[in-house]
Protein backbone atom coordinates (compact mmCIF):
# COMPACT_ATOMS: atom_id res chain seq x y z
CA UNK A 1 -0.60 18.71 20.36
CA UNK A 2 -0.17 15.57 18.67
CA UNK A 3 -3.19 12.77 19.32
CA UNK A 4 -5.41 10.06 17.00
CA UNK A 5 -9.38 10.13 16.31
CA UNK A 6 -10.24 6.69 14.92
CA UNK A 7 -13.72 6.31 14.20
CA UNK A 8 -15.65 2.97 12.22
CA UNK A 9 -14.52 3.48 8.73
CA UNK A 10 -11.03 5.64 9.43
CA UNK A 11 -7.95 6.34 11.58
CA UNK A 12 -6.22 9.66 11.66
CA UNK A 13 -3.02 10.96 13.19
CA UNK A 14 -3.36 14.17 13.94
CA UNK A 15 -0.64 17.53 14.82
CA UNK A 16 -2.04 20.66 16.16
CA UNK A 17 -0.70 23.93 16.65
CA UNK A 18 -2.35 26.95 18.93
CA UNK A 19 -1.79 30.24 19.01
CA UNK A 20 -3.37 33.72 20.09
CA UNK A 21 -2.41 36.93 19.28
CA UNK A 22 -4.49 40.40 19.93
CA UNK A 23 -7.63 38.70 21.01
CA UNK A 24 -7.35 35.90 17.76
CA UNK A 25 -6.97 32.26 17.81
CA UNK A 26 -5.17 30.65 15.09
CA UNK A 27 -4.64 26.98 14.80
CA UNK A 28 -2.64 25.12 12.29
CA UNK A 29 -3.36 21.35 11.67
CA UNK A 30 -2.08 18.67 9.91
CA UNK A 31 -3.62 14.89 9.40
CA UNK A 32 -2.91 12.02 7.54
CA UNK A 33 -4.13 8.75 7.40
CA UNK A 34 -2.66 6.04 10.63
CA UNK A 35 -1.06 3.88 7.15
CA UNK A 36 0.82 6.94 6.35
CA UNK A 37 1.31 8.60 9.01
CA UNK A 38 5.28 7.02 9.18
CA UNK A 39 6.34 8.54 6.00
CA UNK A 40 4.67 11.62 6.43
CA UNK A 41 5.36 12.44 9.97
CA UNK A 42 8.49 13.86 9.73
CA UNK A 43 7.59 16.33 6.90
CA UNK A 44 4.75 17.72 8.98
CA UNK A 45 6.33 18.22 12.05
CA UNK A 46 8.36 20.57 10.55
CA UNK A 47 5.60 22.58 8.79
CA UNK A 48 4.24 22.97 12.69
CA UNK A 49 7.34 23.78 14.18
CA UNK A 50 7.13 26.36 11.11
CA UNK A 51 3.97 27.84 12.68
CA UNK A 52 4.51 31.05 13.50
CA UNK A 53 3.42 34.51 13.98
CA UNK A 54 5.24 36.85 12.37
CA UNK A 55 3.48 40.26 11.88
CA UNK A 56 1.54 42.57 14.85
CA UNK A 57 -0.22 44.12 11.30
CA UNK A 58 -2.56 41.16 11.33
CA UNK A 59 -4.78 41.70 8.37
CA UNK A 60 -8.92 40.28 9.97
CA UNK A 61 -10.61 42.02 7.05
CA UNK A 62 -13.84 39.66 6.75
CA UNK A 63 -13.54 38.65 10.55
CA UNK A 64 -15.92 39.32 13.06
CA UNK A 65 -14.40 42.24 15.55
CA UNK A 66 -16.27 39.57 18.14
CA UNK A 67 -18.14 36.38 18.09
């Protein structure tokens, strides 16, 4: 999911990522400023296209078995 939050004093371009896996959501996201976003773009698309599960030994040791 790719979208912008501007707000008074800043504009972001923002690229999410959403996955679940055995009852867990993990996201991956990646800003950067509107004025960079050009030069930068590229680079982070490929660390989300990157974004991937890779293991069905997920270690949650600190998590929460629910919220």
């Amino acid at each position: 999911m790719e979208y912008t939050v501007k707000g008074p004093n800043f504009a972001r371009h923002n690229l999410s990522v959403i996955t679940s896996k055995n009852d867990r959501l993990f996201t991956f996201n990646a800003q950067a400023p509107i004025t960079l976003w050009e030069q930068d773009a590229e680079g982070l698309r490929a660390a989300a296209r990157s974004f991937a599960l890779t293991s069905s030994r997920i270690d949650t040791t600190g998590f929460p078995a629910r919220l």
